[in-house]
Protein backbone atom coordinates (compact mmCIF):
# COMPACT_ATOMS: atom_id res chain seq x y z
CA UNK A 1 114.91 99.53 85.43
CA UNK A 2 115.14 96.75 87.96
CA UNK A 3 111.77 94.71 88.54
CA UNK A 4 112.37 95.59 92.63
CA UNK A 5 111.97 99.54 91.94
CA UNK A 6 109.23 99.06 89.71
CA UNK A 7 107.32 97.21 92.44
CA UNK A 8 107.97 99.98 94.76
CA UNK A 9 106.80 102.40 92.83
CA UNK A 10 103.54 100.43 91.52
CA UNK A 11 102.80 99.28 94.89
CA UNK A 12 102.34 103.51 95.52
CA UNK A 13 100.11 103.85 92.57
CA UNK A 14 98.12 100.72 93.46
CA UNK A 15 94.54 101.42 95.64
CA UNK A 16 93.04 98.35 97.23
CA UNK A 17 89.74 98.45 99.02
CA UNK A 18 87.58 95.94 100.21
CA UNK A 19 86.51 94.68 96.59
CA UNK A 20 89.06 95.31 94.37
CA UNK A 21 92.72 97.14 93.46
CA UNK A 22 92.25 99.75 91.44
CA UNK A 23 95.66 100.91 89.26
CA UNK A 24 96.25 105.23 89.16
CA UNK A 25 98.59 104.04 86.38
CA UNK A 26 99.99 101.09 85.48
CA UNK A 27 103.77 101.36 85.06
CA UNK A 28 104.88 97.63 83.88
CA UNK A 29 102.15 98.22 80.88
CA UNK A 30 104.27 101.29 80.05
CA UNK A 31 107.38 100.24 80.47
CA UNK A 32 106.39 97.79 77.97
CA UNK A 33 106.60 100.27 74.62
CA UNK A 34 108.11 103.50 76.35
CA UNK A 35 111.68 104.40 78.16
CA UNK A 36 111.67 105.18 81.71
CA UNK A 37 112.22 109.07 80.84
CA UNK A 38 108.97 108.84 78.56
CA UNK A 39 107.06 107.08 81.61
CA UNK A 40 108.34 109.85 83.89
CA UNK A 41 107.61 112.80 81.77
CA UNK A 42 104.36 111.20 81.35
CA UNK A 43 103.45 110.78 85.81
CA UNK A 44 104.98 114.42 85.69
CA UNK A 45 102.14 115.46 83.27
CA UNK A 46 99.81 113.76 85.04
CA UNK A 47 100.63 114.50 88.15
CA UNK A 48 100.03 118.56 87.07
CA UNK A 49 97.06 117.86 85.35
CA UNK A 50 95.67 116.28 89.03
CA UNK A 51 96.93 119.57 90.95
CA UNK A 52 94.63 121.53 88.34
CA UNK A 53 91.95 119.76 88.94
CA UNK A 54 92.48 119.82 92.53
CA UNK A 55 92.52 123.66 92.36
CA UNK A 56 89.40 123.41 90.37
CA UNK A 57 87.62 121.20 92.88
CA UNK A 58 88.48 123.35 95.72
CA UNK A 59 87.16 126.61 93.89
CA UNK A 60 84.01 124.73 93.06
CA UNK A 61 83.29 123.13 96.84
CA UNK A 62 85.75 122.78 99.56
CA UNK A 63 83.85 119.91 101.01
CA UNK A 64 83.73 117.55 97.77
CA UNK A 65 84.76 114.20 98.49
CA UNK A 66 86.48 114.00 95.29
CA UNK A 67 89.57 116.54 97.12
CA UNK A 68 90.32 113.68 99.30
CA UNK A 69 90.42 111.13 96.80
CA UNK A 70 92.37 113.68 94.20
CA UNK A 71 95.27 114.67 97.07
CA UNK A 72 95.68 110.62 97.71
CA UNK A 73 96.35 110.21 94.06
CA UNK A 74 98.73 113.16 94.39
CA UNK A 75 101.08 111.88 97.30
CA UNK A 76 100.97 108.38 95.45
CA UNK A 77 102.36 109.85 92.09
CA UNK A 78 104.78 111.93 93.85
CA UNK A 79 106.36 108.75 95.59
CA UNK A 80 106.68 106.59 92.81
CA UNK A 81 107.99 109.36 90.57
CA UNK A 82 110.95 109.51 93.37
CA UNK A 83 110.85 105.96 94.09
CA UNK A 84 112.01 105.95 89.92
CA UNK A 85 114.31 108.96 90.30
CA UNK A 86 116.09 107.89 93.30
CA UNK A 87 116.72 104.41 91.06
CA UNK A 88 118.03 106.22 88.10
């Protein structure tokens, strides 16, 4: 996978506030001892386990601030995983 989509699609998983970056998942670490299909199955996977517990957090309070943070996460998977599909 070439190092320019793999920035791409970190810089969508990457959150940056006023003290630090926080990584939803680091890709390059992956990359490292797994294939680009086992890194993709794996943000697939993940990104269904979030949408459960996004279900579950709306059941249990619709006002939680946790939602917010949870459906951020979601978009941010969802672009890298086609950022890395639209490079295969």
């Amino acid at each position: 996978m070439r190092k320019k989509t793999i920035n791409q699609a970190q810089a969508y998983l990457t959150v940056t506030d006023e003290t630090r970056k926080k990584k939803i998942i680091d890709i390059r670490k992956l990359l490292k001892r797994h294939t680009k299909d086992e890194v993709l199955s794996f943000m697939e996977l993940f990104y269904k386990e979030e949408q459960g517990r996004l279900q579950a957090l709306i059941t249990k309070d619709k006002t939680a601030k946790e939602i917010n943070d949870t459906v951020a996460a979601l978009f941010r998977l969802r672009m890298a995983i086609s950022v890395m599909k639209e490079a295969a």
